[in-house]
N, C-alpha and C. Protein backbone atom coordinates (compact mmCIF):
# COMPACT_ATOMS: atom_id res chain seq x y z
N UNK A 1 221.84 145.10 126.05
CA UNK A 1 221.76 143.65 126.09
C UNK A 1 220.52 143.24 126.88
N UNK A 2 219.96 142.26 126.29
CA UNK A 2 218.48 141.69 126.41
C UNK A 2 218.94 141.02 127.78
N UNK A 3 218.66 140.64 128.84
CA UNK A 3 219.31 139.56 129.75
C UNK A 3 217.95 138.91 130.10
N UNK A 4 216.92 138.90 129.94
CA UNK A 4 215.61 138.40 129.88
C UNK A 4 215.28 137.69 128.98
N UNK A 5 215.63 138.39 127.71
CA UNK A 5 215.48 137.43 126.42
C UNK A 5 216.35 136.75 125.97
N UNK A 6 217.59 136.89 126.67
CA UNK A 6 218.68 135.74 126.55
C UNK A 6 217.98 134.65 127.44
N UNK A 7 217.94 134.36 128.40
CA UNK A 7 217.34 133.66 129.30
C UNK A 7 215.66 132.62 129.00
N UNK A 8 214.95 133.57 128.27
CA UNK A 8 214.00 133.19 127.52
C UNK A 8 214.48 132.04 126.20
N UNK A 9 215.17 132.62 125.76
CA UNK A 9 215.79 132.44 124.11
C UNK A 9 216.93 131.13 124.26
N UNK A 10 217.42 130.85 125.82
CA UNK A 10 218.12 129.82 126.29
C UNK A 10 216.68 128.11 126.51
N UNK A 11 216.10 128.69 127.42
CA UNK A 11 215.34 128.22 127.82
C UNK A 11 214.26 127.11 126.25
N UNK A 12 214.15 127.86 125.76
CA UNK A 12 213.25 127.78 124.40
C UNK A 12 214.37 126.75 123.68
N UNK A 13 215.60 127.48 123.48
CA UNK A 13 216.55 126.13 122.34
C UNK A 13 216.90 124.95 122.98
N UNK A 14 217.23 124.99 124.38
CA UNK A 14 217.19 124.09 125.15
C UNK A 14 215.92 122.67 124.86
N UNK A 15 214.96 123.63 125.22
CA UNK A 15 213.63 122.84 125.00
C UNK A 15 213.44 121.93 123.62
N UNK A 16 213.38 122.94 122.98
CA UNK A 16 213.91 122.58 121.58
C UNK A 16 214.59 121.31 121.16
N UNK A 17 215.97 121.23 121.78
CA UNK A 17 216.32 120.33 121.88
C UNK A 17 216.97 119.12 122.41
N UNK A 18 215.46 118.96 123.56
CA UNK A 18 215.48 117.94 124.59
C UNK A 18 215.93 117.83 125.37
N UNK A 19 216.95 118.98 126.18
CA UNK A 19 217.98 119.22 126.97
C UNK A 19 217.84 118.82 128.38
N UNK A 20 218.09 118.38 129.09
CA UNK A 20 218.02 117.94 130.42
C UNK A 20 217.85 119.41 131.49
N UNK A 21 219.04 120.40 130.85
CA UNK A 21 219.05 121.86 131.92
C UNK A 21 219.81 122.85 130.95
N UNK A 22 219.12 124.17 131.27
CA UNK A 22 220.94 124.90 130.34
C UNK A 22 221.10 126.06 131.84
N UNK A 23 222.05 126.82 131.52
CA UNK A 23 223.31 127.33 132.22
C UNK A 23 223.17 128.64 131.83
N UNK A 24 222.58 129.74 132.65
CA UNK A 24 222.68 131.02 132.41
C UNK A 24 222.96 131.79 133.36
N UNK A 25 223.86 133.19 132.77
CA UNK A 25 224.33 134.28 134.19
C UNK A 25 223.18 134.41 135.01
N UNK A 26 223.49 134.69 136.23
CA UNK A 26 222.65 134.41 137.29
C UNK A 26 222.10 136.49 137.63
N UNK A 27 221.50 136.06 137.31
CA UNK A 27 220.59 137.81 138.25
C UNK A 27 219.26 137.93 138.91
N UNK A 28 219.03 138.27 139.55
CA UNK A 28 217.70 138.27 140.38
C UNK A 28 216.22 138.40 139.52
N UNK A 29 216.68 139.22 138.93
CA UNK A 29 215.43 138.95 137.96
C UNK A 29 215.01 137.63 137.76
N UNK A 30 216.05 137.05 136.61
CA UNK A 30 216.07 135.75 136.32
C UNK A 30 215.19 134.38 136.90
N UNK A 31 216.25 134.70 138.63
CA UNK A 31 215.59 133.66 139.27
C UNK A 31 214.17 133.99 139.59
N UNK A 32 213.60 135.38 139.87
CA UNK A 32 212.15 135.58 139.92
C UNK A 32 211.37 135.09 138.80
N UNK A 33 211.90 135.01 137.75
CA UNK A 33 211.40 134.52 136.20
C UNK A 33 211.17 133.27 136.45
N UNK A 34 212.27 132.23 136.36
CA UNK A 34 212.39 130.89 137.01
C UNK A 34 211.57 130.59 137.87
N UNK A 35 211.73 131.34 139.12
CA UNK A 35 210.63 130.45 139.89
C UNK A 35 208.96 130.46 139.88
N UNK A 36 209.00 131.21 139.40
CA UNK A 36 207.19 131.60 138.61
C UNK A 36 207.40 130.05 138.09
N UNK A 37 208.10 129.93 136.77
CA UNK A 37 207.78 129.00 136.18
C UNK A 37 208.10 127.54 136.61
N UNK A 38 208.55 127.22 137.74
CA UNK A 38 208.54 125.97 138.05
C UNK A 38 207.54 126.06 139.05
N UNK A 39 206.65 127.09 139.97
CA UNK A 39 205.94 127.07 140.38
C UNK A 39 204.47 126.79 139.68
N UNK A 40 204.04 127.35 138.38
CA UNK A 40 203.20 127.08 137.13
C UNK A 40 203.51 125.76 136.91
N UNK A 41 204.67 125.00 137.07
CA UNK A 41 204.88 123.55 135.70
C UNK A 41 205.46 123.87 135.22
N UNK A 42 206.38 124.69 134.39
CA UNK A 42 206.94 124.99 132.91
C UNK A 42 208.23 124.19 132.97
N UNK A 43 209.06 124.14 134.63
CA UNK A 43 210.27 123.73 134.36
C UNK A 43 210.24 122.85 136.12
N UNK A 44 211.16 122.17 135.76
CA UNK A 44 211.62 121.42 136.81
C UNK A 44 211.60 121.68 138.25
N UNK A 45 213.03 122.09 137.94
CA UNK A 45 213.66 122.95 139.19
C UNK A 45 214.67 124.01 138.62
N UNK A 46 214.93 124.43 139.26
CA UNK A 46 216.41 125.35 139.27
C UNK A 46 217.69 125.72 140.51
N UNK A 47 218.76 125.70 140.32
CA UNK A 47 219.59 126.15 141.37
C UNK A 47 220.19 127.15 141.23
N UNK A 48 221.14 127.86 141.92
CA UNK A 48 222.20 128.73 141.67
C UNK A 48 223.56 127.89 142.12
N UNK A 49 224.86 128.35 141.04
CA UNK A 49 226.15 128.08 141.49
C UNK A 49 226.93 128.52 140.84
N UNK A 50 228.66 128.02 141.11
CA UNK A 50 229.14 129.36 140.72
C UNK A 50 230.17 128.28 139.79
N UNK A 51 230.35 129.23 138.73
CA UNK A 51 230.74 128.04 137.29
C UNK A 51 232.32 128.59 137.20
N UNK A 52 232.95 127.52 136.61
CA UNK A 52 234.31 126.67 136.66
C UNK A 52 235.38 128.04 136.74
N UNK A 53 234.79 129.43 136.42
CA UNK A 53 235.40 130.40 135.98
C UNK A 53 235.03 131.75 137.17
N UNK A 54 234.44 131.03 137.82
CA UNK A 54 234.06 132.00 139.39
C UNK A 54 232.67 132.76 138.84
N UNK A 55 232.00 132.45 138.04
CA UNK A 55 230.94 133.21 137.62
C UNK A 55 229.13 132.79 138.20
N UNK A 56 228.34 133.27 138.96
CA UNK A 56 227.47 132.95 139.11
C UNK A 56 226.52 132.80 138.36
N UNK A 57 225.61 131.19 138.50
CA UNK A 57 225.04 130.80 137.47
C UNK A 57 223.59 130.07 138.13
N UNK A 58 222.92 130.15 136.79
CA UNK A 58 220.96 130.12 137.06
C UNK A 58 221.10 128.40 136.10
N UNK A 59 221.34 127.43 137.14
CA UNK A 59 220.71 126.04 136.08
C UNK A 59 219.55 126.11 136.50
N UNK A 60 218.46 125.72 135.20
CA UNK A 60 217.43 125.90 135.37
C UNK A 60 217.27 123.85 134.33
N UNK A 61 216.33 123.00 135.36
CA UNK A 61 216.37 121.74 134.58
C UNK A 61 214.68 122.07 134.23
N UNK A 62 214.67 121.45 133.24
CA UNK A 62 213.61 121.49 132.07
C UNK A 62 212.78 120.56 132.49
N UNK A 63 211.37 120.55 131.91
CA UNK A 63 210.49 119.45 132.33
C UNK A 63 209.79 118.92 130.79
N UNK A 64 209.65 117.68 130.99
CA UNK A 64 208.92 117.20 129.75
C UNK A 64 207.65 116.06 130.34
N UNK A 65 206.69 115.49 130.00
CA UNK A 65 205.78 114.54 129.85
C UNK A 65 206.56 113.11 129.79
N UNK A 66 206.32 112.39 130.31
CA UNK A 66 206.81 110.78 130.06
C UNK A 66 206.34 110.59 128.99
N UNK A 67 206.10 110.75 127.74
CA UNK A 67 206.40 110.74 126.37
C UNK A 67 207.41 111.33 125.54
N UNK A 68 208.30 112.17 126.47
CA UNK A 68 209.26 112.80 126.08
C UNK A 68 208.72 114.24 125.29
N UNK A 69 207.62 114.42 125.55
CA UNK A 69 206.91 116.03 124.96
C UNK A 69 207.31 117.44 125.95
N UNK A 70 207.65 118.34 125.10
CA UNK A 70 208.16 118.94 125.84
C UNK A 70 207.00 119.91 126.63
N UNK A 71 207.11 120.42 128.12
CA UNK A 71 206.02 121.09 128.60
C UNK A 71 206.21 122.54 128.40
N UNK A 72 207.09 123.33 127.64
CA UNK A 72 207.17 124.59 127.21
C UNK A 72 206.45 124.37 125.44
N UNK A 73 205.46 124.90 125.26
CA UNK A 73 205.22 124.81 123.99
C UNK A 73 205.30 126.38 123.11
N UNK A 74 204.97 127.28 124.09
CA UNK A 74 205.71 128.25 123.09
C UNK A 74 206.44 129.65 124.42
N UNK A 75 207.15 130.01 124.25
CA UNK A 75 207.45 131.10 125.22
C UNK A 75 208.09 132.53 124.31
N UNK A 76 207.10 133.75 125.04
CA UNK A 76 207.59 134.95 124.00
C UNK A 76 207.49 136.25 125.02
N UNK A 77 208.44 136.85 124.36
CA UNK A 77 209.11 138.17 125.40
C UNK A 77 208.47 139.22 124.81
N UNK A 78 207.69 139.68 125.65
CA UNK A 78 206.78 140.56 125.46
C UNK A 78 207.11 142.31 125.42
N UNK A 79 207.71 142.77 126.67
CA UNK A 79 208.76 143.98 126.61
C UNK A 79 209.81 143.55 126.19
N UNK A 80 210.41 144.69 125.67
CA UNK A 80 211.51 144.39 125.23
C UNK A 80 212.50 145.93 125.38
N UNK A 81 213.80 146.14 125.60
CA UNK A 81 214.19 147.51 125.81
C UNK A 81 214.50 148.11 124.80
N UNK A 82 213.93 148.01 123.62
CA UNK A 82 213.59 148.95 122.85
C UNK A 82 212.13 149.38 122.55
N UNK A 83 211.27 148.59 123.39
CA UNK A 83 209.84 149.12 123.60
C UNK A 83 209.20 148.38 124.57
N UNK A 84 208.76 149.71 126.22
CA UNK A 84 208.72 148.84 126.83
C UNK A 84 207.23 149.07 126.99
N UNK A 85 206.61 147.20 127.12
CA UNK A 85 204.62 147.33 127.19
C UNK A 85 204.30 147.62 129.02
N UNK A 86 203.70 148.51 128.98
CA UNK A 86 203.49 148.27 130.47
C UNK A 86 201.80 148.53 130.04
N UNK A 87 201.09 147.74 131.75
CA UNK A 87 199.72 147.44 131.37
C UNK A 87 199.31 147.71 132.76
N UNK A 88 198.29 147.94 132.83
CA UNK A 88 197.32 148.38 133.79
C UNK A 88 196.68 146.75 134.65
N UNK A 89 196.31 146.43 135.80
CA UNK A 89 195.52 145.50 135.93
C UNK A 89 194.39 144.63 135.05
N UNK A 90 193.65 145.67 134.50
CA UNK A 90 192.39 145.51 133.66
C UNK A 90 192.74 145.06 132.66
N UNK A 91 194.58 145.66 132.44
CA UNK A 91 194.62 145.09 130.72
C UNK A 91 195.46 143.90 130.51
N UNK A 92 196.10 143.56 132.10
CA UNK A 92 196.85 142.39 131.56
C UNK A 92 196.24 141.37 130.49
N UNK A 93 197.20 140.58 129.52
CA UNK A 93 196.93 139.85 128.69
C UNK A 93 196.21 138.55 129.05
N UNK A 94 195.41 137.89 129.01
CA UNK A 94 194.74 136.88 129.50
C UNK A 94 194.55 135.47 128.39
N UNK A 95 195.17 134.13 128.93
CA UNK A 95 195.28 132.85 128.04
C UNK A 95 194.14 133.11 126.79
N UNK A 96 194.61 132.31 126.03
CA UNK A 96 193.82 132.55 124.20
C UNK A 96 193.07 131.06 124.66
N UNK A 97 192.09 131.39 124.67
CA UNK A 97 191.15 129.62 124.34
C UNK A 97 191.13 129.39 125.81
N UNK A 98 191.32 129.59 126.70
CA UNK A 98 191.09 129.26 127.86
C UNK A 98 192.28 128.48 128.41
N UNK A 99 193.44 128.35 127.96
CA UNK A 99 194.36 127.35 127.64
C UNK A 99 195.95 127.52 128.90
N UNK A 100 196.15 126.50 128.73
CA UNK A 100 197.45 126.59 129.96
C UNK A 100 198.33 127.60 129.95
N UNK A 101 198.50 128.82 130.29
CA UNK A 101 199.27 130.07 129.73
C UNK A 101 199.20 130.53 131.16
N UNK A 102 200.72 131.41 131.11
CA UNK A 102 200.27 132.50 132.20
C UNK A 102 201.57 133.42 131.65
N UNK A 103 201.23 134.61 132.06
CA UNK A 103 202.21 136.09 131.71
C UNK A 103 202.47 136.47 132.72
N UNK A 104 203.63 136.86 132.55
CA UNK A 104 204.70 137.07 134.27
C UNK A 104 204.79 138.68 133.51
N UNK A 105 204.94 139.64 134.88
CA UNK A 105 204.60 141.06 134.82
C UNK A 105 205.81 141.10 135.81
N UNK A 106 206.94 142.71 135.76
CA UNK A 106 207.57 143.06 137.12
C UNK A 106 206.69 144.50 137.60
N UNK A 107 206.59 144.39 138.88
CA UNK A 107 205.33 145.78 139.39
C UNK A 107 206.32 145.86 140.76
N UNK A 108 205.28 146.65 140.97
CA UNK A 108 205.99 147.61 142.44
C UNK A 108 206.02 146.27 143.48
N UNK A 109 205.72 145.57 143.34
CA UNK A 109 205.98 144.52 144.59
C UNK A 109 206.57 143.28 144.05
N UNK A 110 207.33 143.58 143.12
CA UNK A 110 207.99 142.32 142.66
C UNK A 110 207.51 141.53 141.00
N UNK A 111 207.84 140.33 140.89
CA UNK A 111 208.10 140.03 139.61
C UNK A 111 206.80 138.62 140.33
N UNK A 112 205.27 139.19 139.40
CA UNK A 112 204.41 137.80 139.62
C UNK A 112 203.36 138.21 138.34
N UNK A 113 202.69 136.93 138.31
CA UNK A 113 201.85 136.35 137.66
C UNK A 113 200.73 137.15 136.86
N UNK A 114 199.94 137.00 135.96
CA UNK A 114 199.30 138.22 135.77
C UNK A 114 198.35 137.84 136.52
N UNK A 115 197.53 136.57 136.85
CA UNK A 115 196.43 136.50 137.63
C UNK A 115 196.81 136.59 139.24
N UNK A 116 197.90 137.11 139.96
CA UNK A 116 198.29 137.18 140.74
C UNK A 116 198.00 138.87 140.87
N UNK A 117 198.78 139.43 139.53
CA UNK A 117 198.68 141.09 139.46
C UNK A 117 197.19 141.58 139.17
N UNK A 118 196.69 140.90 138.81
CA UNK A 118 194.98 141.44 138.42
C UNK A 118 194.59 141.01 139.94
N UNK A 119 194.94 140.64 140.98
CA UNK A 119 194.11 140.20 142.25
C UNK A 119 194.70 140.89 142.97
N UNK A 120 195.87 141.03 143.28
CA UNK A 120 196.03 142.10 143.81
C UNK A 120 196.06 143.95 143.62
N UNK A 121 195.10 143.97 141.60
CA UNK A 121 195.30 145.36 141.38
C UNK A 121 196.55 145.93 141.08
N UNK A 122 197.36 145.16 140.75
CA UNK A 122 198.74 145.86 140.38
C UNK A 122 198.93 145.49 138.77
N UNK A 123 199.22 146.88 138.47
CA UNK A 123 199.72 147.06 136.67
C UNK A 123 201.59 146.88 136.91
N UNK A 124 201.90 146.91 135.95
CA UNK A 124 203.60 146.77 135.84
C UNK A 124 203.42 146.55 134.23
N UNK A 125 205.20 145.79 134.03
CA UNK A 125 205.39 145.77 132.65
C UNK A 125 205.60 144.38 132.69
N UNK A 126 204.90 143.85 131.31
CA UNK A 126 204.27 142.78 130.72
C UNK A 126 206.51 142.31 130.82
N UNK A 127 206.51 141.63 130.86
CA UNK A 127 207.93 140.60 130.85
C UNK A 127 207.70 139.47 129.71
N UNK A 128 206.62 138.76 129.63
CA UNK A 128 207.09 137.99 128.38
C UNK A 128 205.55 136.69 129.26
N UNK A 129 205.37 136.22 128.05
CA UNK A 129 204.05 135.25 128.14
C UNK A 129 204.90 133.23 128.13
N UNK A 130 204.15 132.46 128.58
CA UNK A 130 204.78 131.04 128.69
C UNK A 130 203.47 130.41 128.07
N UNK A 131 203.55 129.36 127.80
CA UNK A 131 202.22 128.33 127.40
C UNK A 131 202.74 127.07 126.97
């Protein structure tokens, strides 16, 4: 079971369709995922709590433009556990067109940014791209 690309794949239908926040199992990963991206812009905020059934949970609230446009325009999971990409510093993936993007990597010191991992010299595995 994908628990990254569930989370991704939440995030995206949500967006999709105009959702205020959605509601996913809570794991550390996750919230390292999350907070990249509300630190970038991509999303609001997020909390943790524990849902009606004793289960711990990742709300993550969505962000849009005061035109009601949504600020996730495309998001894609890059490893996946049936093939996993891992990349060197040099090779992380870098924005197409110069354009608002960033690719979240997990490496030996945690779950960050690729222009974070190219500055500090750390390779890991590609986790999935935002824009």
């Amino acid at each position: 079971m994908d628990t990254v690309g569930n989370l991704l794949t939440s995030i995206r239908n949500a967006s999709e369709k105009q959702k205020d926040r959605v509601d996913v199992p809570l794991s550390q990963l996750k919230v390292e995922i999350v907070k990249i991206l509300k630190d970038e812009g991509f999303v609001a905020n997020y909390k943790t709590l524990v849902g009606d059934d004793k289960r711990a949970l990742l709300r993550v609230f969505l962000k849009y433009s005061p035109t009601k446009e949504k600020v996730i325009r495309g998001i894609k999971r890059v490893s996946r556990p049936g093939l996993r990409i891992y990349r060197s510093y040099k090779d992380i993936p870098r924005p197409r067109g110069g354009g608002f993007a960033v690719t979240i990597l997990s490496t030996s010191q945690g779950v960050l940014t690729g222009a974070s991992a190219r500055e500090k010299k750390l390779g890991g595995e590609v986790l999935c791209q935002v824009w």
